[in-house]
Protein backbone atom coordinates (compact mmCIF):
# COMPACT_ATOMS: atom_id res chain seq x y z
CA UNK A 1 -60.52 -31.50 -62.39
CA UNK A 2 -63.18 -30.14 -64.66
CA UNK A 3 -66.71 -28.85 -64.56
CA UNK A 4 -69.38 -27.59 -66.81
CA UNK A 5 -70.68 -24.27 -65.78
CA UNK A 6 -74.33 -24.24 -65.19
CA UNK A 7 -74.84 -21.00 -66.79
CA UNK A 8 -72.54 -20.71 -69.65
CA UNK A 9 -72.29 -24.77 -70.64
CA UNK A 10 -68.39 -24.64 -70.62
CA UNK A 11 -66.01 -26.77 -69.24
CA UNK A 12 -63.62 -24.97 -66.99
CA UNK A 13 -60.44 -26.20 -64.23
CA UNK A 14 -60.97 -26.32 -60.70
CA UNK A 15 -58.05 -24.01 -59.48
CA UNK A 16 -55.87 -26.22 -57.26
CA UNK A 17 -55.23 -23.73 -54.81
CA UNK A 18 -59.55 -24.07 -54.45
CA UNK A 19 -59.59 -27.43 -53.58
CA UNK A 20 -58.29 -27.56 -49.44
CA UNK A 21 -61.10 -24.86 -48.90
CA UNK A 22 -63.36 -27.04 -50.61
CA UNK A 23 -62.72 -30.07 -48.63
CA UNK A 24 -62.81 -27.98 -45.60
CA UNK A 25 -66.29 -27.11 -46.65
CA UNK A 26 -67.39 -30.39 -47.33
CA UNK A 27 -66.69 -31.82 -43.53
CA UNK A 28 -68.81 -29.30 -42.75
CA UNK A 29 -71.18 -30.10 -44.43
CA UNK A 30 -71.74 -26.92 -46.88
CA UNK A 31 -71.59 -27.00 -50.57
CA UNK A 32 -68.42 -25.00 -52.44
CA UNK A 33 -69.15 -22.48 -55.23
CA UNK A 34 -66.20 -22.70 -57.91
CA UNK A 35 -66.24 -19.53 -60.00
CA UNK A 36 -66.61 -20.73 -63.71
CA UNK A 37 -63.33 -19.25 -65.72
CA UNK A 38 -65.25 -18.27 -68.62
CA UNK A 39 -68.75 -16.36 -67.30
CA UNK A 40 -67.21 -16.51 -63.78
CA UNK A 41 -70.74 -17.56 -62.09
CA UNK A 42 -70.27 -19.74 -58.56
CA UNK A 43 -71.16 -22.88 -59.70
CA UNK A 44 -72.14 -25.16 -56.56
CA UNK A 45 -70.74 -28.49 -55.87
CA UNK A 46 -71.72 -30.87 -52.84
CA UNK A 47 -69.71 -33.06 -51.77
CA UNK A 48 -71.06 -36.30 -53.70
CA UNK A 49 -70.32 -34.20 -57.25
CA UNK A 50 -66.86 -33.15 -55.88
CA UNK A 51 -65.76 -36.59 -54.71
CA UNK A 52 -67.07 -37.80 -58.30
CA UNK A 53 -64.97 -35.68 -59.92
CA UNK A 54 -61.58 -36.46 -57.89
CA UNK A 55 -62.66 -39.87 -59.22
CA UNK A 56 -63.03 -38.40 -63.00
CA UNK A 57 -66.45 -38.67 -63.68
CA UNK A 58 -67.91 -35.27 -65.43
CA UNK A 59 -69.61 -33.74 -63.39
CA UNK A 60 -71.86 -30.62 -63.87
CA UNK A 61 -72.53 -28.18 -61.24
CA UNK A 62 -75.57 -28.11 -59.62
CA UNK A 63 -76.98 -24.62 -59.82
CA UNK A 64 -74.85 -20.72 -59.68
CA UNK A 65 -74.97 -19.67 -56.63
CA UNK A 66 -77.45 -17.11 -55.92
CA UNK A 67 -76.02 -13.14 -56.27
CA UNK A 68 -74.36 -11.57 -53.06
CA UNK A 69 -77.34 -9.14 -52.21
CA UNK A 70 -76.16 -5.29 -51.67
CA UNK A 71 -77.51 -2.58 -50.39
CA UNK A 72 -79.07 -0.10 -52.34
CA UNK A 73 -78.97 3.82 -51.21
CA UNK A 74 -82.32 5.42 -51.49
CA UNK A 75 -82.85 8.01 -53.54
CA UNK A 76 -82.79 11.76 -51.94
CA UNK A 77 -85.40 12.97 -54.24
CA UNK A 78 -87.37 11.84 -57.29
CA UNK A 79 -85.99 12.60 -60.53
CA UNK A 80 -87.96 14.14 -63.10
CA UNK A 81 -88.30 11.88 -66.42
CA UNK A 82 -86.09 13.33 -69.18
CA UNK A 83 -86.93 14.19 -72.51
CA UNK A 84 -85.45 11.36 -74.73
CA UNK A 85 -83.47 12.71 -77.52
CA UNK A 86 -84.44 13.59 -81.06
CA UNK A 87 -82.01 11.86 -83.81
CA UNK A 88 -80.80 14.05 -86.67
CA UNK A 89 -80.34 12.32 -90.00
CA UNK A 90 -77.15 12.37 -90.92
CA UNK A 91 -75.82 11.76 -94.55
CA UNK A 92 -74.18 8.32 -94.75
CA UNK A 93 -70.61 9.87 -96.82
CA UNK A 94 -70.61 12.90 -94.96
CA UNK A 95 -67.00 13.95 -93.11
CA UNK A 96 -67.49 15.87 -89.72
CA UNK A 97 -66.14 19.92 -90.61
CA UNK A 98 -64.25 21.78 -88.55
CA UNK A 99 -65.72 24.69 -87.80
CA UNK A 100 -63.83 28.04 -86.19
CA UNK A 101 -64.39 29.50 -82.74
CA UNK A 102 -65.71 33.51 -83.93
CA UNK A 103 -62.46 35.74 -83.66
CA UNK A 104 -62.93 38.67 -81.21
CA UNK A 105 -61.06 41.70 -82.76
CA UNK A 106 -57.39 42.16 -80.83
CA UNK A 107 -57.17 45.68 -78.44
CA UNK A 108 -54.69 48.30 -80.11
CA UNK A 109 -50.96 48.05 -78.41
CA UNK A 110 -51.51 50.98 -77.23
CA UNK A 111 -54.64 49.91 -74.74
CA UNK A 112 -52.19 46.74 -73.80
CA UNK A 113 -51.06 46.23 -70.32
CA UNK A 114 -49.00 43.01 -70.24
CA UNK A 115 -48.25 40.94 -67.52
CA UNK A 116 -44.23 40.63 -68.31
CA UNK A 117 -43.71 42.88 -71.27
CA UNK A 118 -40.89 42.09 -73.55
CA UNK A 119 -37.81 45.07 -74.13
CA UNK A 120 -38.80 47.84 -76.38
CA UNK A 121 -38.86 46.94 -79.72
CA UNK A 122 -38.70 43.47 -79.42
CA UNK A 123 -42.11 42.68 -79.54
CA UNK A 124 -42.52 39.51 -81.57
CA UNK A 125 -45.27 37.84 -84.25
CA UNK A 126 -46.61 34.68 -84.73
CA UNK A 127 -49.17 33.08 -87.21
CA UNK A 128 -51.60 30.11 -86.23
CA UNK A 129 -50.32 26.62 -87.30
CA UNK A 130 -53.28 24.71 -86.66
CA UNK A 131 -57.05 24.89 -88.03
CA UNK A 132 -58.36 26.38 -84.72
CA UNK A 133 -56.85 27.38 -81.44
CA UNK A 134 -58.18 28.51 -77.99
CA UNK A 135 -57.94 32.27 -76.86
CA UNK A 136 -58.11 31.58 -73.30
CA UNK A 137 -58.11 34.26 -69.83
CA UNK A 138 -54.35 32.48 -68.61
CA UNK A 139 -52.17 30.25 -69.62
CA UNK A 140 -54.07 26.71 -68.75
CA UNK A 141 -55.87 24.58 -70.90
CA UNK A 142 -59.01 24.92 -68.16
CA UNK A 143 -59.01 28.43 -67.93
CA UNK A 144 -62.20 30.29 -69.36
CA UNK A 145 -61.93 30.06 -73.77
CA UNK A 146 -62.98 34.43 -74.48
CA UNK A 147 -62.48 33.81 -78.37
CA UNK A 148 -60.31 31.51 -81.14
CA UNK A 149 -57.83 31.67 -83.77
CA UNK A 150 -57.69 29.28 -87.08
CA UNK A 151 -55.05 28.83 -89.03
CA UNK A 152 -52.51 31.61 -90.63
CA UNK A 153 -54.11 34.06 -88.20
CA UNK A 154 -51.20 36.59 -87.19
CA UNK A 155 -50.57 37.88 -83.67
CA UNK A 156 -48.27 39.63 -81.68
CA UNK A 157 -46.61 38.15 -78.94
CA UNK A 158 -46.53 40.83 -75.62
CA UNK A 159 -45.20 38.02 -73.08
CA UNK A 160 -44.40 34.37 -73.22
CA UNK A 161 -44.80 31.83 -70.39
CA UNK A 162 -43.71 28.18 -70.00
CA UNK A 163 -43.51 25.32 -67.28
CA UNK A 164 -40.89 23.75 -69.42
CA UNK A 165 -43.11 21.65 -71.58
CA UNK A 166 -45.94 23.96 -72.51
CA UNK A 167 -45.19 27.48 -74.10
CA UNK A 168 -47.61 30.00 -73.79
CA UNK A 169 -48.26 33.44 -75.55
CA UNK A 170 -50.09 36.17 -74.18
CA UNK A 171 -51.79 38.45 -77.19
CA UNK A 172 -53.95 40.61 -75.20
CA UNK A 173 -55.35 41.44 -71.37
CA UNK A 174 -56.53 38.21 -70.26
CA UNK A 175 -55.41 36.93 -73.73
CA UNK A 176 -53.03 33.67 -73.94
CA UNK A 177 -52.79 31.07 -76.33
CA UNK A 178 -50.80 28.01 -76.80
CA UNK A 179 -48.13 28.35 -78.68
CA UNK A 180 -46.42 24.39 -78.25
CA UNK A 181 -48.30 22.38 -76.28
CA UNK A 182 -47.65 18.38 -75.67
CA UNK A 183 -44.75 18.78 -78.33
CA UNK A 184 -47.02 20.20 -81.07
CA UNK A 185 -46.26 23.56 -82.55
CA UNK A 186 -49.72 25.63 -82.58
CA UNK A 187 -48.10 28.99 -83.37
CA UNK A 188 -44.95 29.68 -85.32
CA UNK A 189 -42.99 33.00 -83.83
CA UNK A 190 -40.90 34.63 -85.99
């Protein structure tokens, strides 16, 4: 069976799984609302329209049902109105630039205390891969950022950590960077 939605004007199909709850509600004497397919707004039938349409007459519903009314929580305090925002032009061929975090200057090996040195002498490099990189307090990509690295910067690697998919590089106290993370190579050791 088909009706035309009240509020959006389209033709939709009575689900047939709908129709014993209908007639249920019908020998009680209470209108059905069947939700439109399209808009889905309860569209109200009585039971003259519905028996017209078993007997394939169009039939159009007689009015959505009204909105199921919810509560609303009261506010704790009033909010102050915001500024709105001011628009900056922007030039219509213009390409977003990547701009580098400011380096903070590396501490001498000497004043370096790792946190699981590598043997004597096998202290490793690296240089940046990608056009900026994180310099962050631990090895997690919400730990606090304390500087950046862009690409071909060179560091040396005092420790390494890894969970297995992520490899991490510690450069300093409270100094780690990413060195692959999600698969992508951010600094090449050598």
């Amino acid at each position: 069976m088909d009706i035309v939605c009240k509020n959006c004007k389209k033709t939709f199909n009575i689900n047939p799984l709908e129709i014993p709850g209908a007639s249920i509600d019908f020998k009680l004497g209470k209108p059905h609302a069947f939700k439109c397919d399209h808009c889905k707004t309860p569209n109200m039938l009585t039971k003259a329209e519905f028996e017209a349409l078993k007997k394939g007459k169009p039939a159009m519903a007689a009015k959505p049902a009204a909105p199921v009314a919810r509560p609303v929580a009261k506010p704790v305090a009033a909010a102050k109105p915001m500024a709105k925002p001011v628009a900056k032009p922007v030039a219509a061929a213009s390409k977003p630039v990547a701009r580098p975090m400011p380096a903070r200057e590396i501490p001498k090996e000497e004043t370096m205390k790792p946190m699981a040195p590598m043997a004597a002498g096998a202290q490793r490099e690296g240089t940046v891969m990608v056009a900026s990189l994180h310099v962050r307090k631990d090895h997690s990509t919400t730990s606090e950022t304390v500087s950046g690295l862009v690409k071909g910067n060179k560091v040396k690697v005092l420790a390494t950590w890894t969970d297995g998919k992520n490899t991490w590089v510690q450069i300093g106290p409270d100094q780690w960077a990413a060195a692959e993370h999600n698969g992508k190579k951010m600094i090449e050791l050598a």
